[in-house]
Protein backbone atom coordinates (compact mmCIF):
# COMPACT_ATOMS: atom_id res chain seq x y z
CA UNK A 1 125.65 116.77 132.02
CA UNK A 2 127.53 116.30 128.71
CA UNK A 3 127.40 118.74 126.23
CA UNK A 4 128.74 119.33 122.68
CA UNK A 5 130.43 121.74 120.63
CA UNK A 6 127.03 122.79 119.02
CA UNK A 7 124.77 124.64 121.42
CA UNK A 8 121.62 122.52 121.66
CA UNK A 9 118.68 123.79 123.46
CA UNK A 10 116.97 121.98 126.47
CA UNK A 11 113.46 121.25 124.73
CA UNK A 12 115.57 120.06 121.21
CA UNK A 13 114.75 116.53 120.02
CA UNK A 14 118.36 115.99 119.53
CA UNK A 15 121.13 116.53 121.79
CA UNK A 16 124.35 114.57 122.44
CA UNK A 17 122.23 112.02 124.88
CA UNK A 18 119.77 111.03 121.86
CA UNK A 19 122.38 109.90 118.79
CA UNK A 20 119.66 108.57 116.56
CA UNK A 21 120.23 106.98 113.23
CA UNK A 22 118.30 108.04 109.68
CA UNK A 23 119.40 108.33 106.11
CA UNK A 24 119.21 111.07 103.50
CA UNK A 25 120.30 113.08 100.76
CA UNK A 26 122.85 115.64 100.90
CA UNK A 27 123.30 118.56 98.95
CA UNK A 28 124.95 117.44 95.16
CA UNK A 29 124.44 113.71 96.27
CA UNK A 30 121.31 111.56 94.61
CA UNK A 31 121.35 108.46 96.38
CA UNK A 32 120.96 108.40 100.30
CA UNK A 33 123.54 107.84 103.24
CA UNK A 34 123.69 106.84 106.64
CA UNK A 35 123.15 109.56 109.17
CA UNK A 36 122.79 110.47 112.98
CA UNK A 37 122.10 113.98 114.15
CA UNK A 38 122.69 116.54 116.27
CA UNK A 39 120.21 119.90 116.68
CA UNK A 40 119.93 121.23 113.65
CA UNK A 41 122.80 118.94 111.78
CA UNK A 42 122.91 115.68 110.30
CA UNK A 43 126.21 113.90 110.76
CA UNK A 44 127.72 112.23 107.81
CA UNK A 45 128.42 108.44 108.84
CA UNK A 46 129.62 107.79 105.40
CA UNK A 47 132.51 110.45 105.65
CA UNK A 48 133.36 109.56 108.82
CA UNK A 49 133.82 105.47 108.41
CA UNK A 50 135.85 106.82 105.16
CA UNK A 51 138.06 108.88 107.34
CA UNK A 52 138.59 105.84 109.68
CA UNK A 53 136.88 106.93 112.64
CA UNK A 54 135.07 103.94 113.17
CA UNK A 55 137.71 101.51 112.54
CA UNK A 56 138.11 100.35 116.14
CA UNK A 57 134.44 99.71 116.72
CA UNK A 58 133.24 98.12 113.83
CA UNK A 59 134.49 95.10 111.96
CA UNK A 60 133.85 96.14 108.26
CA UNK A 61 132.19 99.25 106.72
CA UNK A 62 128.21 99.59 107.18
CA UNK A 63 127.68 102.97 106.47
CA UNK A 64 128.43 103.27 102.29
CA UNK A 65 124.57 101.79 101.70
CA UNK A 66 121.64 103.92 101.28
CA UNK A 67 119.89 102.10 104.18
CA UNK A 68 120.98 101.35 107.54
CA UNK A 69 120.42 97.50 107.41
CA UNK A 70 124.08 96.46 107.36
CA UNK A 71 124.54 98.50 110.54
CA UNK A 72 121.23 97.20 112.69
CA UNK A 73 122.29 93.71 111.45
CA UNK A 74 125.82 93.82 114.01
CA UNK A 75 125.32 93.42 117.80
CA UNK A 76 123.88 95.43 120.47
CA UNK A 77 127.37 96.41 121.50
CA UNK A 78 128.62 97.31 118.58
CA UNK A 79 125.62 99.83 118.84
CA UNK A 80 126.43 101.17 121.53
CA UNK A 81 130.09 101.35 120.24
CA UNK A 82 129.34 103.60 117.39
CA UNK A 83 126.73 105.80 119.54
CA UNK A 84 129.70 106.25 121.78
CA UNK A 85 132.33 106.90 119.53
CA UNK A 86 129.67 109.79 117.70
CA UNK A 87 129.54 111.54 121.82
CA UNK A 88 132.83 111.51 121.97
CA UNK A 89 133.91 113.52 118.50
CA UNK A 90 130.33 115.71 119.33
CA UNK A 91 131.31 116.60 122.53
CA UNK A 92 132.31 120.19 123.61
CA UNK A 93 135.74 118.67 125.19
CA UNK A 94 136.76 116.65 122.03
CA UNK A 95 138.82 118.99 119.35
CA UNK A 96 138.52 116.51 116.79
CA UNK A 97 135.56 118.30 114.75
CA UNK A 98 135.37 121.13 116.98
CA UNK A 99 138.69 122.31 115.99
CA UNK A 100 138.82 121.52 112.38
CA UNK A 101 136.72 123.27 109.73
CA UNK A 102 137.51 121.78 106.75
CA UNK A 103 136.05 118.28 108.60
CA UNK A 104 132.78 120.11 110.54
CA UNK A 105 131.74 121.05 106.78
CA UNK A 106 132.41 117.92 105.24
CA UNK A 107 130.75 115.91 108.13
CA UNK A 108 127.58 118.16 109.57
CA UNK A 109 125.04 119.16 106.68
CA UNK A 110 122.44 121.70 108.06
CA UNK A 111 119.40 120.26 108.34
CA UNK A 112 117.62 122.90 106.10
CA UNK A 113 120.13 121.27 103.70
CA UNK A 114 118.67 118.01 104.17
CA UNK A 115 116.32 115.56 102.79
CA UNK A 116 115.39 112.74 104.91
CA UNK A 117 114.58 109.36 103.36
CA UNK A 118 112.90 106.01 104.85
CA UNK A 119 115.99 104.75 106.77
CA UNK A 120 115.41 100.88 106.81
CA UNK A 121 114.62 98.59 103.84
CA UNK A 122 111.93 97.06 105.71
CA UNK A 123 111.36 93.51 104.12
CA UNK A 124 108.19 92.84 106.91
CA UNK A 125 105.81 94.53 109.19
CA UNK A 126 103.58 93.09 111.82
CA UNK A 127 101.56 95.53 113.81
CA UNK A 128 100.41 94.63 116.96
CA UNK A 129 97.23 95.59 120.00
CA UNK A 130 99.06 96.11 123.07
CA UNK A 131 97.55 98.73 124.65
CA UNK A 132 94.70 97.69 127.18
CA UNK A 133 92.69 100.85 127.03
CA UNK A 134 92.18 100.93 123.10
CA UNK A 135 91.34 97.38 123.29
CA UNK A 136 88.73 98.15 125.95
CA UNK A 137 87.32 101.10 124.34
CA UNK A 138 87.05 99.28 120.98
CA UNK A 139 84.85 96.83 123.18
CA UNK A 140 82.56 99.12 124.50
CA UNK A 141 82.35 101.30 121.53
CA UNK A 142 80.69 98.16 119.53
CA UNK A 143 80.07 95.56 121.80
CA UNK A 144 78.00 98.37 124.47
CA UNK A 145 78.54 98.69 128.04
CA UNK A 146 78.77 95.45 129.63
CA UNK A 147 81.29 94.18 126.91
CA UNK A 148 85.04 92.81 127.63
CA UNK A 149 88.20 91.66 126.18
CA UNK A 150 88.04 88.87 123.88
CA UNK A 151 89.64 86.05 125.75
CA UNK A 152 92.87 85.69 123.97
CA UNK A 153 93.72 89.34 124.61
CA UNK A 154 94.96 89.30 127.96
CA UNK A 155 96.92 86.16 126.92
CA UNK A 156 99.20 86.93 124.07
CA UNK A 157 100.27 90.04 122.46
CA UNK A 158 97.44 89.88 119.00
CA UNK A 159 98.62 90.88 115.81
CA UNK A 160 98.00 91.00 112.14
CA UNK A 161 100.47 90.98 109.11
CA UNK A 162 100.61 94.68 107.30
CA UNK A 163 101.66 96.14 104.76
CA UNK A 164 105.95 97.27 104.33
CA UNK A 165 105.66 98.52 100.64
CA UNK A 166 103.76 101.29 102.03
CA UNK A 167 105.67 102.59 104.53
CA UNK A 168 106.62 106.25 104.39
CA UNK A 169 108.26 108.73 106.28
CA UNK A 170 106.59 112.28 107.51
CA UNK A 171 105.81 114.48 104.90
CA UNK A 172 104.56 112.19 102.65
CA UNK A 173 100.88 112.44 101.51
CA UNK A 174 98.29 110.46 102.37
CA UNK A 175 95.95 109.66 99.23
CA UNK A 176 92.19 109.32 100.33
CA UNK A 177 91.89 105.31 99.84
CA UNK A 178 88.45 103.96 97.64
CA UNK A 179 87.07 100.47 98.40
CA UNK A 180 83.89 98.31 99.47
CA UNK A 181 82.00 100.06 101.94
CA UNK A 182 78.71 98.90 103.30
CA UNK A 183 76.60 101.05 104.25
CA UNK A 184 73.82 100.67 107.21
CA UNK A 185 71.27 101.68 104.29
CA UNK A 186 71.86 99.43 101.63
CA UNK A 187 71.64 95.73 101.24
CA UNK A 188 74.93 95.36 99.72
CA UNK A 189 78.52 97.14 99.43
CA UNK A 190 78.98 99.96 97.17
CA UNK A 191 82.55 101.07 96.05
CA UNK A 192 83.26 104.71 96.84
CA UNK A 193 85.53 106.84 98.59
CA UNK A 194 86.25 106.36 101.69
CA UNK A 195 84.50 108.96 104.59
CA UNK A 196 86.56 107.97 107.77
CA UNK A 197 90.23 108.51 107.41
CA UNK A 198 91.62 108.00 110.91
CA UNK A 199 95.22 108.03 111.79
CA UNK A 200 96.40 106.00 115.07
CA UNK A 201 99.12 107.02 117.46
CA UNK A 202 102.04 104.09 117.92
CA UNK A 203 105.77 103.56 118.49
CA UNK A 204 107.38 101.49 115.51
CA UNK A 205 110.38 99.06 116.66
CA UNK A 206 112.95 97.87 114.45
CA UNK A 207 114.54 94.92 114.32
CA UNK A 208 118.25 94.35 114.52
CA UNK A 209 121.46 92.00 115.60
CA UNK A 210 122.08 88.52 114.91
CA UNK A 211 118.10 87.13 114.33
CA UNK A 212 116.83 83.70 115.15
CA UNK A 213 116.77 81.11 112.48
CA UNK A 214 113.37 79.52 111.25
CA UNK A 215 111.78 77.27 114.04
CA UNK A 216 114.05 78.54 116.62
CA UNK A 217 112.39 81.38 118.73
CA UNK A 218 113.20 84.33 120.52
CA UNK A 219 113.58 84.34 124.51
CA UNK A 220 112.08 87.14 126.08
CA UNK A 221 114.76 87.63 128.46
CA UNK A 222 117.09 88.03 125.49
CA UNK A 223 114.61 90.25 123.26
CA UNK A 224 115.71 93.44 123.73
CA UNK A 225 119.08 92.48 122.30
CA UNK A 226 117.23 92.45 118.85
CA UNK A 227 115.84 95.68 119.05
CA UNK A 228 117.22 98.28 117.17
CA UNK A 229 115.63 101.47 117.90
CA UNK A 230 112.10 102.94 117.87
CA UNK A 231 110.75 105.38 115.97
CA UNK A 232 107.24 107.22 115.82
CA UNK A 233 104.66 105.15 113.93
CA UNK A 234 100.48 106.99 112.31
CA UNK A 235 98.92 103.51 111.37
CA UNK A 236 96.53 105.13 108.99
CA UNK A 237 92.53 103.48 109.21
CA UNK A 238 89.81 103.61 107.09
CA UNK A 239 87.19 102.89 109.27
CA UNK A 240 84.13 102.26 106.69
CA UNK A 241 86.64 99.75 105.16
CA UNK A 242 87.40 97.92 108.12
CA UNK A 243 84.17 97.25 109.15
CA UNK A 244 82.73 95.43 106.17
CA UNK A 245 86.39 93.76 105.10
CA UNK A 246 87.53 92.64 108.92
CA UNK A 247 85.19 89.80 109.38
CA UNK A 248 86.58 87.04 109.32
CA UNK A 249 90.18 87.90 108.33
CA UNK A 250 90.80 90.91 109.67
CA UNK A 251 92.88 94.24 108.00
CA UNK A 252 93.07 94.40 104.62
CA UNK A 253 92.70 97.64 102.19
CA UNK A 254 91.57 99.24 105.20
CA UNK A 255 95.17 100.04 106.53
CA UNK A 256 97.69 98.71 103.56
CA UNK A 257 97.39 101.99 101.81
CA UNK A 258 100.26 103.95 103.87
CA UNK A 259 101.63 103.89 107.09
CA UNK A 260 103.96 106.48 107.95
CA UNK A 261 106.95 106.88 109.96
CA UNK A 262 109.27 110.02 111.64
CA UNK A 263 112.65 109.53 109.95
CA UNK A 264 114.72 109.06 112.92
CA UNK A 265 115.22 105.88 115.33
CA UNK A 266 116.14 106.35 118.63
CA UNK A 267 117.85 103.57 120.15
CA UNK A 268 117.09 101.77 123.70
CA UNK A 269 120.15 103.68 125.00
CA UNK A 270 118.83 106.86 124.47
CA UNK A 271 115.53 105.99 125.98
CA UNK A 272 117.36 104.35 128.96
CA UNK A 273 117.08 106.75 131.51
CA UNK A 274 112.82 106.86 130.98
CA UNK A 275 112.30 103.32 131.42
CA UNK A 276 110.00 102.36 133.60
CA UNK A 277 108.32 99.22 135.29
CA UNK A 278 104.74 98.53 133.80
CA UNK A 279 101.84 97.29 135.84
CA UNK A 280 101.80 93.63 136.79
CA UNK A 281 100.02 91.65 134.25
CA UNK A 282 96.86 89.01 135.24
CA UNK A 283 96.72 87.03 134.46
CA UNK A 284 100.03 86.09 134.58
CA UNK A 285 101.21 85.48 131.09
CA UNK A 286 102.49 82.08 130.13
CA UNK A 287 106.07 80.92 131.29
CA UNK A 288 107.61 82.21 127.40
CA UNK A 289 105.82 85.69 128.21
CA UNK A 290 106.69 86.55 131.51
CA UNK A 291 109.51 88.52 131.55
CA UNK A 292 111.71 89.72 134.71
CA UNK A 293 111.99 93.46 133.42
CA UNK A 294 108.30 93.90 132.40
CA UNK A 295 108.97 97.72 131.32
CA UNK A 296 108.42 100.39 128.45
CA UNK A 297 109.55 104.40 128.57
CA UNK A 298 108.43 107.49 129.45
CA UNK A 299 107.39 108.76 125.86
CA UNK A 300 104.91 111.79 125.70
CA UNK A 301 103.16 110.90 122.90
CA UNK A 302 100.91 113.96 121.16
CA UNK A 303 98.36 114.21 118.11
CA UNK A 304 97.69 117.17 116.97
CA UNK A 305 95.48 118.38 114.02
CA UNK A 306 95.61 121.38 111.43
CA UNK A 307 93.27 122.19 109.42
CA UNK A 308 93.30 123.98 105.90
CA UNK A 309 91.86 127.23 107.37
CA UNK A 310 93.50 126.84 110.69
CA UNK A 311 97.26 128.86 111.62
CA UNK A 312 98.44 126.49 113.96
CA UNK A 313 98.11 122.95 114.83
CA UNK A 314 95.39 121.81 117.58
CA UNK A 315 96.85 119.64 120.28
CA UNK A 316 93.77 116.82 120.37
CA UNK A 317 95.35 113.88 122.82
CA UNK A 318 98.47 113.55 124.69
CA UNK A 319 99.08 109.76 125.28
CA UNK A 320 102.29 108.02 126.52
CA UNK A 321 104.07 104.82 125.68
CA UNK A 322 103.55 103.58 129.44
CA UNK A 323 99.82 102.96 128.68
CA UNK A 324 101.17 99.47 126.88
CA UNK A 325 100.11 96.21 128.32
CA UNK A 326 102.17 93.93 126.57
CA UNK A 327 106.33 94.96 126.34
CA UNK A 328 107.98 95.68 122.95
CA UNK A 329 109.65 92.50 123.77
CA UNK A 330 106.74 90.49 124.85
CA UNK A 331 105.52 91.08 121.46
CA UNK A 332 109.07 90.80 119.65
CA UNK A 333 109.07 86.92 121.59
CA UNK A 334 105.38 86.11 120.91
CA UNK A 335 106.33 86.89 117.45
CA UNK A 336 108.92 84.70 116.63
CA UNK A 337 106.88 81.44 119.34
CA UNK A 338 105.62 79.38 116.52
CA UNK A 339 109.22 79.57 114.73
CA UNK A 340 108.63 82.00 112.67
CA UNK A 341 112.42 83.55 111.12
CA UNK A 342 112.64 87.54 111.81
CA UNK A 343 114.56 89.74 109.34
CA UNK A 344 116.71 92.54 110.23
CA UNK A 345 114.86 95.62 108.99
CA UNK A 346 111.47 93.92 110.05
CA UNK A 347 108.89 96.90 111.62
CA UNK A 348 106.81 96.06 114.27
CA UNK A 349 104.38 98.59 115.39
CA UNK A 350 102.95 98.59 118.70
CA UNK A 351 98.98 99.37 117.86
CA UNK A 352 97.49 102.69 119.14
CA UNK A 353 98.54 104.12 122.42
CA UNK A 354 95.51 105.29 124.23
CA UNK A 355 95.18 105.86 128.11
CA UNK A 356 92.79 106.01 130.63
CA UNK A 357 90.55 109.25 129.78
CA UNK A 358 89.85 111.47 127.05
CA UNK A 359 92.54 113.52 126.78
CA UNK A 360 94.78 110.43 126.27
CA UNK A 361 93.15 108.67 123.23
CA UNK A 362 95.63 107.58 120.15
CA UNK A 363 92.66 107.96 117.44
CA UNK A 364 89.66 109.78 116.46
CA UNK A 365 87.48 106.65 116.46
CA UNK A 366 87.91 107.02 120.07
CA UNK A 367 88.12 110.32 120.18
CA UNK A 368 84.49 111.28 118.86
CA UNK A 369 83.27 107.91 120.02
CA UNK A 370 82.69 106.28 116.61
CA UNK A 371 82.06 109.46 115.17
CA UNK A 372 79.28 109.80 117.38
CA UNK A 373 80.78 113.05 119.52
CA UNK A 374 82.66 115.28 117.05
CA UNK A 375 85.83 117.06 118.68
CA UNK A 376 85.53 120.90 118.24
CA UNK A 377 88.73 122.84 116.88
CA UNK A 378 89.34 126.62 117.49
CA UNK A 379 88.54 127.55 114.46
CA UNK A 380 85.01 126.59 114.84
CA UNK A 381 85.48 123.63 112.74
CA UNK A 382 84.23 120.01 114.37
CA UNK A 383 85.67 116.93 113.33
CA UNK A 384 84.92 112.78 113.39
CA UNK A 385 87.25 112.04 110.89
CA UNK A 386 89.95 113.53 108.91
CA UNK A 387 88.99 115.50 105.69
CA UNK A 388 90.76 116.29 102.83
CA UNK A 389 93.35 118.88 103.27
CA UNK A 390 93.89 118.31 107.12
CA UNK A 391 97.44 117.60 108.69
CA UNK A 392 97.54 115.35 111.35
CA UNK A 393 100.98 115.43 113.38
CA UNK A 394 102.47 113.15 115.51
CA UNK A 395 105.25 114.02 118.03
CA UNK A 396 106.83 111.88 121.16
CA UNK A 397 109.50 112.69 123.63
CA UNK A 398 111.28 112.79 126.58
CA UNK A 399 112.00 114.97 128.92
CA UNK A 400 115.95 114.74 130.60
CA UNK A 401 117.80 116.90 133.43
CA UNK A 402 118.02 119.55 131.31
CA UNK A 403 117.86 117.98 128.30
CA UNK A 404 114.69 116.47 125.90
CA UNK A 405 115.31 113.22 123.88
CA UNK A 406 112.78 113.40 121.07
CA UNK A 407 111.45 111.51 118.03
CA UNK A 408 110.44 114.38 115.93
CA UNK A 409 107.59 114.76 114.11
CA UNK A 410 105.23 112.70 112.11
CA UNK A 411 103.71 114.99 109.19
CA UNK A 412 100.82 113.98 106.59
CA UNK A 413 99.04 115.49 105.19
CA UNK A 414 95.11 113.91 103.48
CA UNK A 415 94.65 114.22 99.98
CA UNK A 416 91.52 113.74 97.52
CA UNK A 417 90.80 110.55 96.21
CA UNK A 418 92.51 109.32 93.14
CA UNK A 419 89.94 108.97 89.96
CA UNK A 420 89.61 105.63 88.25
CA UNK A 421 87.19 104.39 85.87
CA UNK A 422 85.05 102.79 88.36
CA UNK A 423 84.57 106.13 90.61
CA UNK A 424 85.20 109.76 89.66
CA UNK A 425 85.57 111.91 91.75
């Protein structure tokens, strides 16, 4: 198993077999630079394409922005070319950095050093509904008992248009939205604060590589090969909103108020050794859908909650990216079917990953059943939504031959209600 010259414990997010990419700030520097890291360091790419170290893999310098657009937008191999070069000067075998101080300080940053900034200028976002058992659950929840899938879903991977200026990474705050609400009393909608914050468990993909041109789609066979990396994705929901705003549009205010994001992508290499064969689709999907390697990874996905008078966080599901029905690159394909041009920086998200019992739903609408069966906390506390105050976290990895490759966390904390002159708090 390969190693580097940094000792890297077995259950860290980041050893030599992840690599992932992310952008920051450095000590004395204001704007952001392109990153990767390794346990507890960020390495500088900006230092080392200066010092020539990438010169034989890349054709021109991407690394000097603040975002990491002018790297995702070269080819797959070129990817991989980079990711290899960083193993080699990490490894425990290579005296490169090992050896020389002067370059380790100059080129690894602790991370307690480090600020961590949104690492893609993200020009679109579409997020999708591809897992089965959140689309069944959703059913049943409002439709009752003897409800199914609304015939399109089990034909094409549905989506709706969101919201990129909002896109965050952990740690940022999420601001209690206001809008229409109507509620089951009242003849019409009132305007207040919202009373069911709900967060929802999904990967983000990005994408990456030479894109397709307007009216000319995307093969699925050939997908993957615009898929930069994936990162962890809370779609934040306000569920009072969403009911009286989705009909006959769909998401609106109800979700455009933040979406947030873990500040490292890990790339399809990493995630390589975890992927595994989904379940055969039927019907079968159309001939532009059905793909040869119908497949997604191995990704332990866990919520967990924290309260204001809590110590510790609450584990409340643990989920797993294998619960999708439709493929990252089914959806990347069905995307881009009518012509439509892709962007590299775009973010895709995958919709909430939920499996096939309790302990394995991505949201608290399912969760508490609509609110209907609060969740109980060990501090005595019960929950059906999220209050102010509350942390939800997100966290998603693998787990290696001695060795973890990890996503990090997603952080956020809810926050009261901003005053206007139409509500005060």
């Amino acid at each position: 198993m390969a190693k580097s010259f940094i000792p890297v414990a077995s259950e860290h997010h980041f050893p030599i077999q992840n690599i992932p990419f992310g952008t920051g700030i450095k000590p004395g520097d204001s704007l952001p630079r392109c990153v990767s890291r390794l346990g507890d360091f960020a390495v500088d790419l900006k230092e080392l394409e200066n010092q020539g170290f990438f010169a034989d893999v890349l054709p021109h310098p991407v690394f000097q922005g603040s975002f990491l657009n002018d790297f995702m937008s070269l080819s797959r191999t070129q990817w991989v070319g980079v990711r290899g070069k960083l193993q080699h000067l990490l490894s425990e075998d290579t005296p490169t950095l090992r050896d020389n101080q002067e370059l380790r300080q100059a080129v690894l940053v602790p991370i307690e050093n480090f600020t961590s900034t949104l690492p893609v200028q993200i020009g679109d976002y579409t997020d999708f509904s591809s897992s089965k058992h959140h689309a069944l659950n959703l059913s049943f929840m409002f439709g009752g008992p003897n409800s199914s899938l609304r015939p399109n879903w089990l034909r094409l991977p549905v989506a709706y248009h969101s919201r990129a200026s909002s896109v965050r990474i952990s740690g940022h705050p999420v601001t209690r939205p206001k809008g229409q609400v109507k509620l089951p009393d009242k003849e019409d909608s009132v305007y207040q604060i919202s009373e069911k914050v709900d967060y929802e468990l999904e990967m983000a993909f990005f994408v990456g590589g030479k894109v397709n041109e307007l009216g000319d789609p995307i093969d699925v066979e050939r997908a993957r090969e615009n898929i930069f990396g994936l990162s962890l994705l809370n779609d934040w929901s306000s569920r009072d909103l969403k009911v009286w705003e989705y009909v006959p549009l769909g998401c609106f205010n109800s979700k455009n108020f933040i979406s947030t994001i873990s500040p490292w992508i890990v790339t399809l290499e990493a995630l390589e050794p975890f992927k595994q064969s989904l379940p055969a689709q039927d019907p079968q999907p159309l001939p532009y859908l059905n793909e040869t390697d119908h497949s997604s990874y191995n990704i332990r996905l866990d919520s967990l909650i924290k309260t204001p008078s809590m110590e510790a966080p609450h584990k409340i599901s643990e989920s797993n990216m294998l619960y999708l029905y439709w493929s990252i690159t089914q959806q990347l394909a069905h995307h881009t079917e009518s012509g439509c041009n892709l962007r590299v920086g775009d973010m895709m998200g995958t919709g909430t990953i939920s499996g096939p019992d309790q302990s394995s739903l991505g949201c608290l609408l399912e969760l508490t059943w609509a609110g209907k069966n609060p969740i109980e906390l060990p501090s005595g506390e019960k929950r059906t939504f999220l209050e102010d105050g509350d942390e939800l976290i997100l966290t998603g990895a693998c787990t290696g031959e001695g060795y973890t490759i990890g996503f990090g966390e997603v952080v956020s904390k809810v926050t009261p209600a901003l005053q206007d002159k139409y509500f005060h708090n």
